[in-house]
Protein backbone atom coordinates (compact mmCIF):
# COMPACT_ATOMS: atom_id res chain seq x y z
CA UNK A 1 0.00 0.00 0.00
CA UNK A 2 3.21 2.42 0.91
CA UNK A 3 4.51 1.93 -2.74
CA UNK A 4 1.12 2.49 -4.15
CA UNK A 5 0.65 5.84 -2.52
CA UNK A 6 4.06 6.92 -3.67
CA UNK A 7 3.01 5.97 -7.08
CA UNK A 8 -0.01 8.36 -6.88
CA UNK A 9 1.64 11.01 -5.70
CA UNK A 10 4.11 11.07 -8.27
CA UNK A 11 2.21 12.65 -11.55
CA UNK A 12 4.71 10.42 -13.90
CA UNK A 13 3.68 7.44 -12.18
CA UNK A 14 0.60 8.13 -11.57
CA UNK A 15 -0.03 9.03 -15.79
CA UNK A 16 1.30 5.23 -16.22
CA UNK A 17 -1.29 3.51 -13.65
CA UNK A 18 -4.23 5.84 -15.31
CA UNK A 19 -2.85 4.34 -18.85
CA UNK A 20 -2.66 0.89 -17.30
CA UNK A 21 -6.29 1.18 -16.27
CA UNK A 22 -7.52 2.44 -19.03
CA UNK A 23 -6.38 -0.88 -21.42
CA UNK A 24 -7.54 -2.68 -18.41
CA UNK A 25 -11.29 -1.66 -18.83
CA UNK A 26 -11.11 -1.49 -22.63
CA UNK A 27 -9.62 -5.59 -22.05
CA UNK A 28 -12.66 -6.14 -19.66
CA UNK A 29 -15.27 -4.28 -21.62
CA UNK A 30 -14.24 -5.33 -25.10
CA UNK A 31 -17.75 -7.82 -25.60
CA UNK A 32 -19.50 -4.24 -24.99
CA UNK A 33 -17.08 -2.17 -27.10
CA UNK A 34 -17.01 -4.37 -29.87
CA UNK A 35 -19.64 -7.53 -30.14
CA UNK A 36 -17.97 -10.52 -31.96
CA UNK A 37 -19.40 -11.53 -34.70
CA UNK A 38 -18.80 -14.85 -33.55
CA UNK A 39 -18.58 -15.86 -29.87
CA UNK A 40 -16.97 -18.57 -30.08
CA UNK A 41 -14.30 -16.81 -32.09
CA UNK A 42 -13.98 -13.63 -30.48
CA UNK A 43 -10.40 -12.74 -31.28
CA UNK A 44 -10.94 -13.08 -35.20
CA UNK A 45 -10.97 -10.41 -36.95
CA UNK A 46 -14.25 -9.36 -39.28
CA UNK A 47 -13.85 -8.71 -42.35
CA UNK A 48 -15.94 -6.72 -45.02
CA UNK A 49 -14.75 -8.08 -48.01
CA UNK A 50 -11.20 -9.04 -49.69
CA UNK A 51 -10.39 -5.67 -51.23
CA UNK A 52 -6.69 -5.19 -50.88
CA UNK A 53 -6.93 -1.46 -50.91
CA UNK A 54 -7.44 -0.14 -47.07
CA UNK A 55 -10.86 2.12 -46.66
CA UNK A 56 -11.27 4.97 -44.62
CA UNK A 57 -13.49 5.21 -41.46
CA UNK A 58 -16.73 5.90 -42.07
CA UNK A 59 -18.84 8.99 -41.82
CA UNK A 60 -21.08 8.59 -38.89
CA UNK A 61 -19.51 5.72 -37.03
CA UNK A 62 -19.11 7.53 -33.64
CA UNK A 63 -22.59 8.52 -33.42
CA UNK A 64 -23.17 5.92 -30.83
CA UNK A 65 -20.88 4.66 -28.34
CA UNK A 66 -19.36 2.13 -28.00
CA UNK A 67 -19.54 2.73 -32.02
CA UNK A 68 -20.88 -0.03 -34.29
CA UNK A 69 -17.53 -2.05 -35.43
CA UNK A 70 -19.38 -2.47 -38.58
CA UNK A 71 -19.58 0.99 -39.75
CA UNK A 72 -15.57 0.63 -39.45
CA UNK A 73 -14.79 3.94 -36.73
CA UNK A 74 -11.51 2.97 -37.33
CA UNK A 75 -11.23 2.49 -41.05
CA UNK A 76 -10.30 -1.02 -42.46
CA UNK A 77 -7.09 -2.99 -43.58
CA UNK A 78 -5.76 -4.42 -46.31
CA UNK A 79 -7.50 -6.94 -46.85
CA UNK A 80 -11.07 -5.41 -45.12
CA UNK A 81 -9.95 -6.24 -41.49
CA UNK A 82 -11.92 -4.19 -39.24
CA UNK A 83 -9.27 -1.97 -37.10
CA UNK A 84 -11.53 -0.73 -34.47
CA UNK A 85 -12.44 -4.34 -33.30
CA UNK A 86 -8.46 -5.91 -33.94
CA UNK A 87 -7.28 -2.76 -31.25
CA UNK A 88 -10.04 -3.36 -28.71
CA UNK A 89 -9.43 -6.94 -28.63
CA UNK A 90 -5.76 -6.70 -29.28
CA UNK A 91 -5.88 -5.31 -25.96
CA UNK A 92 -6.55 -8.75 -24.36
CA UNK A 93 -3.94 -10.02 -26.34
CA UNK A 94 -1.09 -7.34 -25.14
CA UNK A 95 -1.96 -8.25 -21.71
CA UNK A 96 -2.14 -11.92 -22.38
CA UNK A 97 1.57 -11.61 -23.61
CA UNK A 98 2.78 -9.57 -21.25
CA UNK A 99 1.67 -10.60 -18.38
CA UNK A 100 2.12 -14.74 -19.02
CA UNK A 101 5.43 -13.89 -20.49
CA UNK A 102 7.18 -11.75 -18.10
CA UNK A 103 5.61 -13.68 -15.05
CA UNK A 104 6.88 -16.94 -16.69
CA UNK A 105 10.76 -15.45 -17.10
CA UNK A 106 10.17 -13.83 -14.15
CA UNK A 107 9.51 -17.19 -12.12
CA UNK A 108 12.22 -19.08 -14.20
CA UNK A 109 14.92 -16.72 -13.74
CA UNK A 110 14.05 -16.46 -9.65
CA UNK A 111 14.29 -19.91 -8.88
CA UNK A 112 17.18 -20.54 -11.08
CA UNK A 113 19.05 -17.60 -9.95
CA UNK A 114 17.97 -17.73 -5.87
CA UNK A 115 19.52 -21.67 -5.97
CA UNK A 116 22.71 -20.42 -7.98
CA UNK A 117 23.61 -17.88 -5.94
CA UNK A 118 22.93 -19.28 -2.63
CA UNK A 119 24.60 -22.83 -3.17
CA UNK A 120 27.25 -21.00 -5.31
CA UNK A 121 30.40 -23.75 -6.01
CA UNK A 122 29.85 -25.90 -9.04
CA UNK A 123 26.10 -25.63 -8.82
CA UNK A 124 26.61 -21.81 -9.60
CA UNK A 125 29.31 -22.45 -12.00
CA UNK A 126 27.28 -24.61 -14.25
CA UNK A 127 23.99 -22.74 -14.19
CA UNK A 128 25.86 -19.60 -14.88
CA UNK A 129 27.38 -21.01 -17.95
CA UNK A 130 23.97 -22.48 -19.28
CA UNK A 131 22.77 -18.52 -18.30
CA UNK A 132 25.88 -16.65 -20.33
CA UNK A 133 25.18 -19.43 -23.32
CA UNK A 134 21.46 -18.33 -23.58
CA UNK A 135 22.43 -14.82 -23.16
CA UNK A 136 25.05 -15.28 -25.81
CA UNK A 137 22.49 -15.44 -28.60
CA UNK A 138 20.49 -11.64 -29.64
CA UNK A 139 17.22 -12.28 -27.87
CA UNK A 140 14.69 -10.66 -30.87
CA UNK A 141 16.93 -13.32 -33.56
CA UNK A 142 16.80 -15.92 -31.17
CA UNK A 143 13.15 -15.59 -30.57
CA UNK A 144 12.72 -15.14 -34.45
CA UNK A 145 14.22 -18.33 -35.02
CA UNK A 146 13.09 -20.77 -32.34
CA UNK A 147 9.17 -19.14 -33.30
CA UNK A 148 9.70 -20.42 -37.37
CA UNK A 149 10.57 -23.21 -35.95
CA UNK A 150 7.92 -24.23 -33.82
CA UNK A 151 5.70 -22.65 -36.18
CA UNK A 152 2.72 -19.54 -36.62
CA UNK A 153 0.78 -18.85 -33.17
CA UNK A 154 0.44 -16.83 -30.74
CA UNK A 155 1.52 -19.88 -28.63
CA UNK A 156 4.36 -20.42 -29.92
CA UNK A 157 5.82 -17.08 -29.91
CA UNK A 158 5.24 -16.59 -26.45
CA UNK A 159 7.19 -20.19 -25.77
CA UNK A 160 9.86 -18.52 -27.79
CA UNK A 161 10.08 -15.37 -25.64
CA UNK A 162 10.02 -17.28 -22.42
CA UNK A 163 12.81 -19.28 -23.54
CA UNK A 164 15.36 -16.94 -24.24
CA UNK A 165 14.15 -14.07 -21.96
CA UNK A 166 14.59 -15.79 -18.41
CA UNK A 167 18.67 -15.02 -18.32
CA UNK A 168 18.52 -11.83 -16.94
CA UNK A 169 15.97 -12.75 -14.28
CA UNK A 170 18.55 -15.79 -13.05
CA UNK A 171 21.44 -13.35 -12.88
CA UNK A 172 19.86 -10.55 -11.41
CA UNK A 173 18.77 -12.44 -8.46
CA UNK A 174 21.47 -14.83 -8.11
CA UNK A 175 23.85 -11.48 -7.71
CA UNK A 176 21.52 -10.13 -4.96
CA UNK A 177 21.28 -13.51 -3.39
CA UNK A 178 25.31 -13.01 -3.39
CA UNK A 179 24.98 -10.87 -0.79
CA UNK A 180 21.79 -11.30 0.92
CA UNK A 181 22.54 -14.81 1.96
CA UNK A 182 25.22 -13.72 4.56
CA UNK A 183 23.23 -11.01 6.50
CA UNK A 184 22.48 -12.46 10.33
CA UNK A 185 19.28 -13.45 9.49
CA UNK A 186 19.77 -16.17 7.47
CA UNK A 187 22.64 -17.36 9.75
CA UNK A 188 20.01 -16.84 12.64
CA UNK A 189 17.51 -19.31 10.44
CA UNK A 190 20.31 -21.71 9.60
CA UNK A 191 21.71 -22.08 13.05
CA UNK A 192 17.76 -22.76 14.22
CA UNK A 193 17.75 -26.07 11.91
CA UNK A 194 16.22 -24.09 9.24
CA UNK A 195 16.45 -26.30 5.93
CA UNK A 196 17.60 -24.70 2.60
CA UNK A 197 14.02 -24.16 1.27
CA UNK A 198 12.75 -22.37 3.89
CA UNK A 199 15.86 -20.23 4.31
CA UNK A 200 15.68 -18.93 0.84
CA UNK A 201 11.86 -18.31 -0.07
CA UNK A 202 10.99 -17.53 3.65
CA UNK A 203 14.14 -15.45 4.48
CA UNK A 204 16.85 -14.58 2.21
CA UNK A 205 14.49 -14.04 -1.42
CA UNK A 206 11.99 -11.68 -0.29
CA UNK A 207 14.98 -9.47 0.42
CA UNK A 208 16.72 -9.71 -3.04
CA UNK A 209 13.22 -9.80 -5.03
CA UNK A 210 12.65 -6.23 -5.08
CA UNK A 211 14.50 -5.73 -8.02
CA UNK A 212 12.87 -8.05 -9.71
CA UNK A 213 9.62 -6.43 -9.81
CA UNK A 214 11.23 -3.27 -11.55
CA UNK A 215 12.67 -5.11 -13.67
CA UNK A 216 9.26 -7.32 -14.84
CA UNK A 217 7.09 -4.14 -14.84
CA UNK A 218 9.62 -2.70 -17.56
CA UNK A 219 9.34 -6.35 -19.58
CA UNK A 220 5.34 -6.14 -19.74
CA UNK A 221 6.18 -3.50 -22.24
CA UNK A 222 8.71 -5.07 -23.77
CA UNK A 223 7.13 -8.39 -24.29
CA UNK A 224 4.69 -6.65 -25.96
CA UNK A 225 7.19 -5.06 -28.50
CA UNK A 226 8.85 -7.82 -29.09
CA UNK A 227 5.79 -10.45 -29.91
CA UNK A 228 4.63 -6.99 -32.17
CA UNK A 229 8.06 -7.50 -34.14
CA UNK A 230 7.64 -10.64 -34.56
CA UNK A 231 3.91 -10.23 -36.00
CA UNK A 232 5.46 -7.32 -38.15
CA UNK A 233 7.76 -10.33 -39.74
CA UNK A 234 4.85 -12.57 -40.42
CA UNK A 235 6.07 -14.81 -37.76
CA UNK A 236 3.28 -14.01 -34.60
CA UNK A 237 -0.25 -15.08 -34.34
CA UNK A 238 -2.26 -16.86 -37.15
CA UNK A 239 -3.83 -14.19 -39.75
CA UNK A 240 -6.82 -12.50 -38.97
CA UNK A 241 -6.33 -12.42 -35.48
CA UNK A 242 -6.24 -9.88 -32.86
CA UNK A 243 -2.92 -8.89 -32.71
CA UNK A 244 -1.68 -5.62 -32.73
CA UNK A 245 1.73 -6.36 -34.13
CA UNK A 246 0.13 -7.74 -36.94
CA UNK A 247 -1.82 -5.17 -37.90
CA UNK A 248 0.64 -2.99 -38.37
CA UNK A 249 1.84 -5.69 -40.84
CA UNK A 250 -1.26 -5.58 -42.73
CA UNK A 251 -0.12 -1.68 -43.33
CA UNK A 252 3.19 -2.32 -44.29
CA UNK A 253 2.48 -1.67 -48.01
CA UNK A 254 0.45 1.38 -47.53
CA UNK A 255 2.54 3.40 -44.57
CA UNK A 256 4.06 5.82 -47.49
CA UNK A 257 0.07 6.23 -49.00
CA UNK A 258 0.26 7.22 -52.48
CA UNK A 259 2.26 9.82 -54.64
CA UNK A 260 -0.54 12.20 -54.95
CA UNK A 261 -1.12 11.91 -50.80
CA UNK A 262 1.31 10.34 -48.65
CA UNK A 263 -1.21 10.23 -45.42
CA UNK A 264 -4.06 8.47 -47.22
CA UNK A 265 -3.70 5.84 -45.54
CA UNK A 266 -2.78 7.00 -42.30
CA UNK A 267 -5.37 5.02 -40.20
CA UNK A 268 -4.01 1.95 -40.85
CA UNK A 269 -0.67 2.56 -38.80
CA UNK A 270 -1.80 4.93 -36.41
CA UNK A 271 -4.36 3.54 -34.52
CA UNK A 272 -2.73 0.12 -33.87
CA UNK A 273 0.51 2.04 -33.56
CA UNK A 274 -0.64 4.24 -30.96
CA UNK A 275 -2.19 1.46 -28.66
CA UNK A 276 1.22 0.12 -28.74
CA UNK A 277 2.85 2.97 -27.80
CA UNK A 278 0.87 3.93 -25.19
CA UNK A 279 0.67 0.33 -23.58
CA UNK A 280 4.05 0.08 -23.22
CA UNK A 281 4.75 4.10 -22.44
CA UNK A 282 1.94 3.10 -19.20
CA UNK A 283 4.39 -0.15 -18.29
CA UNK A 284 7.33 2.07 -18.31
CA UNK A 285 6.23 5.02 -16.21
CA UNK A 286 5.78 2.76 -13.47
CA UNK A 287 8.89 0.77 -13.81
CA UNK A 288 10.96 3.52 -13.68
CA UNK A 289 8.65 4.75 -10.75
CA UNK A 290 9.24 1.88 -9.03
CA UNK A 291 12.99 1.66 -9.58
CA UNK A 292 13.16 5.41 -7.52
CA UNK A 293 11.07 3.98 -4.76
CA UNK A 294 12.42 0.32 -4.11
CA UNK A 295 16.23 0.82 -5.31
CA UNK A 296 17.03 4.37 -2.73
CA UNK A 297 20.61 4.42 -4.53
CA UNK A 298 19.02 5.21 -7.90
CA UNK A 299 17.61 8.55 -5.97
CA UNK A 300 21.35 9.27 -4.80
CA UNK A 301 22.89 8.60 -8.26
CA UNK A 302 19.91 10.88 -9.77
CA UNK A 303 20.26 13.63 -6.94
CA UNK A 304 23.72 14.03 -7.72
């Protein structure tokens, strides 16, 4: 409750919660923003058509709200995709990825790293070197390969992120577990008859976590990103479905518009673009909110 205050009372912060809470009701509300057309299929896509040309909203769209997703507020595609209804339910896809990603490399990376750094010897050794040899290897490549591999999905490219994205979870705790594991009270806990488990999830890890959470706050965002690169390759979710990242592919042909108007098809990268952009903008406020609050050197290094 402490940290929450202090994130309300900073305005920075505080803009990154409000933008946090506002994809969180448009990801709760989306069957009232924008009605599948069918429920049991509710992150397809509609379409109106196959015309490859992209078409404009339409005149009269927003005279209702939420506006009818048929009348295209938004404008459509190529390929008549309806954007209006691919960003409101896109929005339960960011989250999806984000949150089932980073919580996943989050986990990985703490148990790895807590029993790494507080056995240490050749236990530490080895798991270190397994660490430096996934870290060795560019994470978006990495993740672009292992994803053609395994094949189009949304599943698949989230397997792919958790796989290579759990390093710098393992190393960040095992360094604070370094030092955390020789303060008196896990010598206190040890000397009771404490066994290893308890000592390091019930005393030693809830002291070198904090970190963590700055650091997982910041990957929400870039989960996001990086699943939305790999849609922009053709190598994300299926087509037609409510991705974000891929709709931006669908506009990849049409971001320079034509020689007579170079914004005429503006809509197509803007509105998808934007959600991005302000998902992950919402993410990072915090983080770096956070990182002021639970890491007091930052504040030193900052004040002088």
């Amino acid at each position: 409750m402490k940290i929450l205050k202090k994130l309300t009372k900073n305005p920075i912060s505080l803009l990154g919660l409000l933008l946090i809470l506002f994809f969180v009701i448009i990801a709760i509300a989306a069957p009232y923003l924008a009605p599948p057309a069918r429920p049991h299929e509710p992150y397809r896509i509609p379409r109106d058509g196959y015309l490859a040309t992209p078409q404009p909203p339409q005149p009269g769209a927003w005279e209702s709200f939420p506006p009818d997703w048929k009348k295209h507020p938004f404008g459509t595609s190529e390929g008549q995709h309806d954007i209006y209804y691919g960003i409101i339910w896109g929005t339960r896809t960011a989250f999806r990825v984000g949150l089932i990603v980073t919580g996943s490399i989050a986990l990985i990376g703490i148990i790895l790293g807590a029993i790494s750094g507080y056995y240490g010897g050749w236990i530490d050794e080895a798991m270190m070197r397994v660490t430096e040899v996934f870290m060795a290897f560019p994470f978006l490549v990495a993740a672009m390969v292992l994803t053609t591999i395994l094949g189009k999905g949304l599943d698949k490219v989230m397997i792919a992120l958790i796989v290579f994205g759990w390093p710098t979870y393992a190393r960040l705790v095992r360094g604070d577990m370094l030092s955390v594991k020789e303060n008196y009270y896990a010598e206190a806990a040890r000397a009771l008859g404490a066994n290893d488990f308890r000592i390091i999830f019930r005393h030693v890890l809830p002291n070198a976590i904090y970190p963590v959470f700055v650091l997982a706050t910041l990957d929400v965002g870039s989960m996001v990103l990086s699943a939305a690169a790999l849609a922009f390759l053709g190598l994300g979710s299926e087509l037609g479905y409510a991705d974000w990242g891929q709709m931006i592919s669908y506009a990849r042909n049409w971001i320079l518009g034509t020689r007579e108007n170079a914004f005429a098809y503006w809509y197509t990268v803007i509105y998808p673009g934007a959600a991005i952009l302000l998902f992950v903008l919402g993410w990072n406020l915090v983080g770096d909110a956070l990182r002021d609050i639970l890491d007091p050197r930052m504040k030193g290094t900052r004040a002088g």
